[in-house]
PDB file of N, CA and C in Angstrom:
ATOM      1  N   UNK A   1       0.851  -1.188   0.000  1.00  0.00           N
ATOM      2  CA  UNK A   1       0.000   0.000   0.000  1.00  0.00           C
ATOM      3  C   UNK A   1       0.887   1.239   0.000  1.00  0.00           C
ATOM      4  N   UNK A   2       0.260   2.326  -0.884  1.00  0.00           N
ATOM      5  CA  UNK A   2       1.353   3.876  -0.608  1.00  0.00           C
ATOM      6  C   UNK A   2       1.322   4.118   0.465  1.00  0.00           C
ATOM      7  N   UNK A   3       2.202   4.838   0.978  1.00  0.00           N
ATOM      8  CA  UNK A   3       2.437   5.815   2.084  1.00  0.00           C
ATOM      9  C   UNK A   3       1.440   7.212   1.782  1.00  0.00           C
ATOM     10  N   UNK A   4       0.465   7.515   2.804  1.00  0.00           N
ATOM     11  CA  UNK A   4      -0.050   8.759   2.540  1.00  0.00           C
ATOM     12  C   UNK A   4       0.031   9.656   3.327  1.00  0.00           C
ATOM     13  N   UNK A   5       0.327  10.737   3.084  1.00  0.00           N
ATOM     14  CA  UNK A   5       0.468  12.110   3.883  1.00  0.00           C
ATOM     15  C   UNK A   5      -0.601  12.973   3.966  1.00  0.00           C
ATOM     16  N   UNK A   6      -0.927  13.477   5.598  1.00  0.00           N
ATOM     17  CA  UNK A   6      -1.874  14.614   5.753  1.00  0.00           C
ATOM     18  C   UNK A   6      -0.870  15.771   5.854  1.00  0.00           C
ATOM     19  N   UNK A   7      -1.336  16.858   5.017  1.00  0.00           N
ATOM     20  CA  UNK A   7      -0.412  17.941   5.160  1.00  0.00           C
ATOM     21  C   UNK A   7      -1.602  18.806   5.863  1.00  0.00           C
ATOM     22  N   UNK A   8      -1.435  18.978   7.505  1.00  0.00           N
ATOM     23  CA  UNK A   8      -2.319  19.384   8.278  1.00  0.00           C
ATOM     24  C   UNK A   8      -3.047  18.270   9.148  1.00  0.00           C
ATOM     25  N   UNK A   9      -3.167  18.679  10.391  1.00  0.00           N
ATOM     26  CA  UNK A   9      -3.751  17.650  11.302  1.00  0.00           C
ATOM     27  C   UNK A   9      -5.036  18.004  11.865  1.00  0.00           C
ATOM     28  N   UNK A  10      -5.360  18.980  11.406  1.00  0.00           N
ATOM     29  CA  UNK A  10      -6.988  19.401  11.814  1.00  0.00           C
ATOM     30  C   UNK A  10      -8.353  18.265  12.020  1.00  0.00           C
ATOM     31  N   UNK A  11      -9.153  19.072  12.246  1.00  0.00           N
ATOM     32  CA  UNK A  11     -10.038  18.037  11.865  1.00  0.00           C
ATOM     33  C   UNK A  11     -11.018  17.573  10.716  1.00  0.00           C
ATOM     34  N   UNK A  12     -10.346  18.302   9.725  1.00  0.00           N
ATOM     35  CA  UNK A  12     -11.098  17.302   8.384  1.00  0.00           C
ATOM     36  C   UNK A  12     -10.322  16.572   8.101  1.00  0.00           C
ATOM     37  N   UNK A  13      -8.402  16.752   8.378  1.00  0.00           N
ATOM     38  CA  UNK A  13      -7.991  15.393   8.411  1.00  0.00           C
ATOM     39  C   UNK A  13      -8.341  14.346   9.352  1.00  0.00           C
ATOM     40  N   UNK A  14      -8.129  14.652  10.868  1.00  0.00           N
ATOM     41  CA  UNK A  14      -8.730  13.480  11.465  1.00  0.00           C
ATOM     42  C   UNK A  14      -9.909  13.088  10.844  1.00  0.00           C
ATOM     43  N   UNK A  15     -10.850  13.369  10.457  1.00  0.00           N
ATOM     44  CA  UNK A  15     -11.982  12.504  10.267  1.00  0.00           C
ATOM     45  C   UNK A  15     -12.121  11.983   8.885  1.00  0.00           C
ATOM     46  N   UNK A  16     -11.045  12.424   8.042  1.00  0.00           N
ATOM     47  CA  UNK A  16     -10.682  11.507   6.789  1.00  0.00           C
ATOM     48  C   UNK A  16      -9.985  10.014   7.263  1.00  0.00           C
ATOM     49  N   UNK A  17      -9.104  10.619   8.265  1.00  0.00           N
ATOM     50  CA  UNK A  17      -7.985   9.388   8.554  1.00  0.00           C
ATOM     51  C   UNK A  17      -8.811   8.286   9.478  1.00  0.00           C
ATOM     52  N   UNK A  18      -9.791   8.853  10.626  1.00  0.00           N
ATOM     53  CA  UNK A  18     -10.691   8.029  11.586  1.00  0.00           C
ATOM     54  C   UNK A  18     -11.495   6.958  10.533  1.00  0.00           C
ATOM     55  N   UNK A  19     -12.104   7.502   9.441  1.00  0.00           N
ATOM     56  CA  UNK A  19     -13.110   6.960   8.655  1.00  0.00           C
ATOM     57  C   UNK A  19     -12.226   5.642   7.519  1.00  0.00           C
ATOM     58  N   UNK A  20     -11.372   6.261   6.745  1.00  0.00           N
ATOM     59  CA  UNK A  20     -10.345   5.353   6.254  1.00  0.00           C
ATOM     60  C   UNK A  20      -9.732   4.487   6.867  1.00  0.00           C
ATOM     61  N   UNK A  21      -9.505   4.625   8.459  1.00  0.00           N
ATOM     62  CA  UNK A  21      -8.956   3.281   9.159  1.00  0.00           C
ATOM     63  C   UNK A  21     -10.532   2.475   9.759  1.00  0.00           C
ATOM     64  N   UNK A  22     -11.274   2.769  10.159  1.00  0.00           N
ATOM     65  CA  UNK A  22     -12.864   2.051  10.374  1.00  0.00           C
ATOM     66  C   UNK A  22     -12.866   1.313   9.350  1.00  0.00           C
ATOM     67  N   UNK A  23     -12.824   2.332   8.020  1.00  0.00           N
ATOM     68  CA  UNK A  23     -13.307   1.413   6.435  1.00  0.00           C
ATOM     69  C   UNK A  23     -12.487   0.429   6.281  1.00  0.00           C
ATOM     70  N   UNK A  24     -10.911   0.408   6.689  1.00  0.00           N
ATOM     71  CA  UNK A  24      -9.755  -0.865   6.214  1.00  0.00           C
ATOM     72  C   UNK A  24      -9.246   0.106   5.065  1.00  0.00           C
ATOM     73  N   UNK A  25      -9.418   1.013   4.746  1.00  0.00           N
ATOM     74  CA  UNK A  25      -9.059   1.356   3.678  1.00  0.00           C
ATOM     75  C   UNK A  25      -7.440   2.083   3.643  1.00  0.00           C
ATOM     76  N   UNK A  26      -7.088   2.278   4.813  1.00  0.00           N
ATOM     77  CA  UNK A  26      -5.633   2.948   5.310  1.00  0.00           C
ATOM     78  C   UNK A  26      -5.311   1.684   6.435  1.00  0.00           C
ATOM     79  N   UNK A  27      -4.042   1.598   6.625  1.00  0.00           N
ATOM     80  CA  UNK A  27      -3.291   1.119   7.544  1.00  0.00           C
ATOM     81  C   UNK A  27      -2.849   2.560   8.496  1.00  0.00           C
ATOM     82  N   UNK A  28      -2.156   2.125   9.827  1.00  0.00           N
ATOM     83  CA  UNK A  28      -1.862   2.970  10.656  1.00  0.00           C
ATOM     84  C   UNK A  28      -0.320   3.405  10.006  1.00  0.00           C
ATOM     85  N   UNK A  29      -0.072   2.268   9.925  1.00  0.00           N
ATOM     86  CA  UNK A  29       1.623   2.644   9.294  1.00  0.00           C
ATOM     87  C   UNK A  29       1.814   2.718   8.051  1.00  0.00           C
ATOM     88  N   UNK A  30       1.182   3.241   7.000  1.00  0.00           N
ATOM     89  CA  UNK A  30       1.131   3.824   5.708  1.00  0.00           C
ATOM     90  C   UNK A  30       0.470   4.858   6.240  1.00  0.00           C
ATOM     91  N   UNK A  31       0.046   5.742   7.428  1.00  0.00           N
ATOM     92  CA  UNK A  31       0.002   7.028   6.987  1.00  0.00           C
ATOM     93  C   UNK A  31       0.878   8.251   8.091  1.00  0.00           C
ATOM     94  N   UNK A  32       1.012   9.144   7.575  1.00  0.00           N
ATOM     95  CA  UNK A  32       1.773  10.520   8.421  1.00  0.00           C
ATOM     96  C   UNK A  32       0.570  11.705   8.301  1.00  0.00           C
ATOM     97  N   UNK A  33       1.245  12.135   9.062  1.00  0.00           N
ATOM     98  CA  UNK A  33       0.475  13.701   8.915  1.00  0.00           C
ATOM     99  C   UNK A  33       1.496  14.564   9.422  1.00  0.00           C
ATOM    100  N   UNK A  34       1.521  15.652   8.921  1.00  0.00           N
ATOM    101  CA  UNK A  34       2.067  17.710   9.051  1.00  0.00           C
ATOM    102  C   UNK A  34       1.765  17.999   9.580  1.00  0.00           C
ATOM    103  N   UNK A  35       1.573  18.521  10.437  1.00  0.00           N
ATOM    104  CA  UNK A  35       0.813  19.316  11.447  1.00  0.00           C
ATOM    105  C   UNK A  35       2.086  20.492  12.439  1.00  0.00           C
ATOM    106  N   UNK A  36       1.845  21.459  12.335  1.00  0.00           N
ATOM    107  CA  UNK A  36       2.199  22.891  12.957  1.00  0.00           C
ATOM    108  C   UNK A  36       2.474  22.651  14.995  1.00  0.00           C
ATOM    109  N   UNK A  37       1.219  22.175  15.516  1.00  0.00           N
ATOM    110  CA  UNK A  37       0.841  22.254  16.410  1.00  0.00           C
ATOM    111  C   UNK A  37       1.494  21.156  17.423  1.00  0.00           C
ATOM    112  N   UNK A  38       2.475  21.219  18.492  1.00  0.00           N
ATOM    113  CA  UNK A  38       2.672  20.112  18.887  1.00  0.00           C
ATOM    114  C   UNK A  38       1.554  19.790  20.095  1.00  0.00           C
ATOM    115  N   UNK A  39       0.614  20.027  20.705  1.00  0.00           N
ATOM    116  CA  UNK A  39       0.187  19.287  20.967  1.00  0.00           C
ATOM    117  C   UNK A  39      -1.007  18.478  20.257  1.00  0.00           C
ATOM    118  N   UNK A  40      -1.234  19.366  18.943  1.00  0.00           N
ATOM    119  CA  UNK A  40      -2.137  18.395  18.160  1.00  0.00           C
ATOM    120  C   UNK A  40      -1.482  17.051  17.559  1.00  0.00           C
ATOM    121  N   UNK A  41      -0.148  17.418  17.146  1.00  0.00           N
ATOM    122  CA  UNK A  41       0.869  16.011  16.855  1.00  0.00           C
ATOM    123  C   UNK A  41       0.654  14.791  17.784  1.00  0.00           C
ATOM    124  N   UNK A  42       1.025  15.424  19.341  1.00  0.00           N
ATOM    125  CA  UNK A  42       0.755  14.739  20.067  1.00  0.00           C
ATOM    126  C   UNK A  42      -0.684  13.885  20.288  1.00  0.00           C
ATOM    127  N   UNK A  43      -1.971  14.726  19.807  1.00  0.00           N
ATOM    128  CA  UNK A  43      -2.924  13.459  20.268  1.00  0.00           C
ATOM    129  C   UNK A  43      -2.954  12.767  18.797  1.00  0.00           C
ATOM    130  N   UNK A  44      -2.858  13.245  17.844  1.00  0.00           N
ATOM    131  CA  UNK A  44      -3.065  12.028  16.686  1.00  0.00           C
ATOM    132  C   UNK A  44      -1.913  10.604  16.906  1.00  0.00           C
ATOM    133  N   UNK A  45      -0.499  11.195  17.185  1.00  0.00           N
ATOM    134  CA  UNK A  45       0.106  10.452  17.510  1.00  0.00           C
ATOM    135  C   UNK A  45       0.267   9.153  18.398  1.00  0.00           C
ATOM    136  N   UNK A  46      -1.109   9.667  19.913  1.00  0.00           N
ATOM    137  CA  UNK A  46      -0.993   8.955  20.832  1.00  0.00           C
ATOM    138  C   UNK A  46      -2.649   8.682  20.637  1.00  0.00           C
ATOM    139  N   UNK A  47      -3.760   8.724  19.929  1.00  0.00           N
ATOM    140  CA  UNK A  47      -5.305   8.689  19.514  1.00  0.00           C
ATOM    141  C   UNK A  47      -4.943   7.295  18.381  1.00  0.00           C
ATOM    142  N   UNK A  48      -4.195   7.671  17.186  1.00  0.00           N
ATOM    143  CA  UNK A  48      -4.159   6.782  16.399  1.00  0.00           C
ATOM    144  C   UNK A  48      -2.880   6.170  15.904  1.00  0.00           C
ATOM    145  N   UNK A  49      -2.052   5.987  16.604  1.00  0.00           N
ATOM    146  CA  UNK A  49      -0.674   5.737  16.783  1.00  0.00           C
ATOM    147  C   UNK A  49       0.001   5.769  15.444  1.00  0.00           C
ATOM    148  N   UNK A  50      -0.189   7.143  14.746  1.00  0.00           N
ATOM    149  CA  UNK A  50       0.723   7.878  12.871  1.00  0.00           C
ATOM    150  C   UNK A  50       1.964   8.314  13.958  1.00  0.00           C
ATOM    151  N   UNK A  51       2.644   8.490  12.988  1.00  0.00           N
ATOM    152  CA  UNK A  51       3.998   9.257  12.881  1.00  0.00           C
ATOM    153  C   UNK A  51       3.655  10.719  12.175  1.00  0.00           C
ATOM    154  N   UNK A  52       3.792  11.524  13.225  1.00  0.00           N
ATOM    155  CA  UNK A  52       3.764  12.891  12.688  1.00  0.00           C
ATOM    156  C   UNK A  52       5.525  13.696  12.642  1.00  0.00           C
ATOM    157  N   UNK A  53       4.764  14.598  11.441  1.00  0.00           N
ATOM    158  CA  UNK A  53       6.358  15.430  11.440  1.00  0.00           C
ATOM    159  C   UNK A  53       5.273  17.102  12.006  1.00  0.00           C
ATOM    160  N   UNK A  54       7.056  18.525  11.886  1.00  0.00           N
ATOM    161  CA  UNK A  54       6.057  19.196  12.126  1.00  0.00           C
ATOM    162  C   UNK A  54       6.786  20.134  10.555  1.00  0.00           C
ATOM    163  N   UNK A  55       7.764  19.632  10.130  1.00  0.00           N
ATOM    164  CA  UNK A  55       8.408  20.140   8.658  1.00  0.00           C
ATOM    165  C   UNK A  55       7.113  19.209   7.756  1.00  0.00           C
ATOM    166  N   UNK A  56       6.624  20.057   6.978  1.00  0.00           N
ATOM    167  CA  UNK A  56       5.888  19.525   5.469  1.00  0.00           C
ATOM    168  C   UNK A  56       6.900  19.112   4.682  1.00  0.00           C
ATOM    169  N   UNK A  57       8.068  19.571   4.258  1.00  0.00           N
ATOM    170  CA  UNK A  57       9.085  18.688   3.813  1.00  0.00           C
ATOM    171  C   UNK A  57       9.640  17.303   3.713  1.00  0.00           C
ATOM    172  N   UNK A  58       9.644  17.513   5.006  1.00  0.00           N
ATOM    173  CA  UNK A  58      10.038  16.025   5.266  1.00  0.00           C
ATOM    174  C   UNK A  58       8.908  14.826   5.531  1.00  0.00           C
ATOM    175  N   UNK A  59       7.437  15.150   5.415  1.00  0.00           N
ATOM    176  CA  UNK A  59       6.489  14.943   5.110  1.00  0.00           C
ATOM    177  C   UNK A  59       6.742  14.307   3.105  1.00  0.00           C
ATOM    178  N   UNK A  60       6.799  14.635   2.948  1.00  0.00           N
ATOM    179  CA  UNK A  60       7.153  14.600   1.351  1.00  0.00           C
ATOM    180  C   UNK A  60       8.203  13.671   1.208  1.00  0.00           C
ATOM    181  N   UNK A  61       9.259  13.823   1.774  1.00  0.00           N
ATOM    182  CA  UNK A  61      10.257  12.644   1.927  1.00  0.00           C
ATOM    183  C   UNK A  61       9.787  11.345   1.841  1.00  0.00           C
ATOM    184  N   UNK A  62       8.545  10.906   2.574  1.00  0.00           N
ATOM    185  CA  UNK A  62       8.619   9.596   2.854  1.00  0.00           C
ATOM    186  C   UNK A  62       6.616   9.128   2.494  1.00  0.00           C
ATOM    187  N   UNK A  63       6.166   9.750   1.603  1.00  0.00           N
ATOM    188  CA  UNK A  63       5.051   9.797   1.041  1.00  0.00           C
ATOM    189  C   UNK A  63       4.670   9.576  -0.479  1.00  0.00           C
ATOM    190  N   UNK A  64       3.998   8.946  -0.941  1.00  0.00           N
ATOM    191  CA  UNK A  64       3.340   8.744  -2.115  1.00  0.00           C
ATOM    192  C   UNK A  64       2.176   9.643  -2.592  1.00  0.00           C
ATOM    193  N   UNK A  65       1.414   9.396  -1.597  1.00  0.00           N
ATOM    194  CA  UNK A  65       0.109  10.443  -1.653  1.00  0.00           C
ATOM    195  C   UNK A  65       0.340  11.561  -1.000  1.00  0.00           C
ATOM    196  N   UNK A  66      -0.151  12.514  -0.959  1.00  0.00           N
ATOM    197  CA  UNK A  66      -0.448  13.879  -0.488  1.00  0.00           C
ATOM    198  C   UNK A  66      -1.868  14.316  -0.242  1.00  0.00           C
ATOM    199  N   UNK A  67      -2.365  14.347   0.929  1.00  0.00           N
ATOM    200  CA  UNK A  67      -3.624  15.059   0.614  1.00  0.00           C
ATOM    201  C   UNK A  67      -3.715  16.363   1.576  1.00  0.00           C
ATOM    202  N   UNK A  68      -4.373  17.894   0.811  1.00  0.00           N
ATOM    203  CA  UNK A  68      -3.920  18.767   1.375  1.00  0.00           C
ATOM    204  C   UNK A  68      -4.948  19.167   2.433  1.00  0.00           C
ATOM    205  N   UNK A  69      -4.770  19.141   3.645  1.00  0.00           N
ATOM    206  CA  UNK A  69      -6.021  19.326   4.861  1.00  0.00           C
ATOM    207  C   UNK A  69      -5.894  20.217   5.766  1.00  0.00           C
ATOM    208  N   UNK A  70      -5.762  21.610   4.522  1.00  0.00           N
ATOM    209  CA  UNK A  70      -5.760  22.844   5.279  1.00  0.00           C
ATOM    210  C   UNK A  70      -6.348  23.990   4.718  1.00  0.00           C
ATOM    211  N   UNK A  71      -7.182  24.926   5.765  1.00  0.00           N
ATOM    212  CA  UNK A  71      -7.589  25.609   5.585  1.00  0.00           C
ATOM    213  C   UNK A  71      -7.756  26.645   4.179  1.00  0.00           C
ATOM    214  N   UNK A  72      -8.121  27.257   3.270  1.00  0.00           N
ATOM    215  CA  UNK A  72      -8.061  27.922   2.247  1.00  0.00           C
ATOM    216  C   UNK A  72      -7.169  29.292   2.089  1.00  0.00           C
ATOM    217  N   UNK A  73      -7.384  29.799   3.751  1.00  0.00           N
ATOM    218  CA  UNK A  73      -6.406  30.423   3.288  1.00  0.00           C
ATOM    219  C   UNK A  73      -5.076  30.500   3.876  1.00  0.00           C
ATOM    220  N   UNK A  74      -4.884  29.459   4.112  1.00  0.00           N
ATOM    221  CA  UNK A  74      -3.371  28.886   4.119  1.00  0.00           C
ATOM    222  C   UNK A  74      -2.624  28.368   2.922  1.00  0.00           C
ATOM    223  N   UNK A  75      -3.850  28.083   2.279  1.00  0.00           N
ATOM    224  CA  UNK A  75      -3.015  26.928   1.326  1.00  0.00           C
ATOM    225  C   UNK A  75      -1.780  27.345   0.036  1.00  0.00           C
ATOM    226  N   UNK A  76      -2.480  29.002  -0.192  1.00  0.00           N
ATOM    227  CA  UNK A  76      -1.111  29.145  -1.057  1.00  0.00           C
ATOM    228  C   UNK A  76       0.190  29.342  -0.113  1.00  0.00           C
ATOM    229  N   UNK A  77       0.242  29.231   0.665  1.00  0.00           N
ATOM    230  CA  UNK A  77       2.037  29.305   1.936  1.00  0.00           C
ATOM    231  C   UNK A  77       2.307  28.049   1.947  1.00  0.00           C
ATOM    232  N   UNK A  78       1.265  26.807   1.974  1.00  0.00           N
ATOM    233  CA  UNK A  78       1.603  25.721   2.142  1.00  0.00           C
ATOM    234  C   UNK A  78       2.163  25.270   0.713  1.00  0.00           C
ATOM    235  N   UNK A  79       1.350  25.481  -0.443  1.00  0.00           N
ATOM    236  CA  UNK A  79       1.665  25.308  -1.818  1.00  0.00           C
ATOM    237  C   UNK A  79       3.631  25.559  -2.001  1.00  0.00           C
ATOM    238  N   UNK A  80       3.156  27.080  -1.557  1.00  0.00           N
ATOM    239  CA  UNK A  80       4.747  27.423  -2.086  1.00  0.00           C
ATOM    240  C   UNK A  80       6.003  26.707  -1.422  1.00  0.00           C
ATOM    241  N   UNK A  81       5.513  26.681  -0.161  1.00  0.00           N
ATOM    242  CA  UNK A  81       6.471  25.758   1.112  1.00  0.00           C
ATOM    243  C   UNK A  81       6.961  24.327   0.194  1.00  0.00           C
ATOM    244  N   UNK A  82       5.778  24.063  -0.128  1.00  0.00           N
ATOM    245  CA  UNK A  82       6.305  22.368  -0.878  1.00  0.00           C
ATOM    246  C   UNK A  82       6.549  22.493  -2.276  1.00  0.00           C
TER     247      UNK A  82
END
């Protein structure tokens, strides 16, 4: 299975990532998430046991998919960032 990346840990990613692991459709260890916030790192990390980064870069390093799960008007900073 790819490796997929949340770039952002909010909650339309959590509830992409909650629903995709219910469905079988993600594994825990094919996915990461980006996220800014360390204590939001911290509960996805310790809620659904991902590997979070807090560089989007290095997010990219080790990903196949990308899906972008942030706000609108963030997204051109995040765009240019990656």
């Amino acid at each position: 299975m790819a490796v997929v990346g949340f770039i952002g840990g909010g909650q339309m990613a959590e509830a992409i990532i909650r629903g995709g692991l219910t469905a079988g459709i993600f594994r825990r260890e094919d996915l990461r998430v980006s996220e800014p916030s360390e204590a939001r790192r911290a509960y996805l990390t310790e809620t659904y046991a991902l590997k979070t980064f807090f560089d989007n870069c290095k997010l990219l390093e080790e990903c196949e998919i990308i899906i972008l799960a942030v706000k609108p008007q963030i997204i051109s900073k995040v765009l240019e960032e990656i």
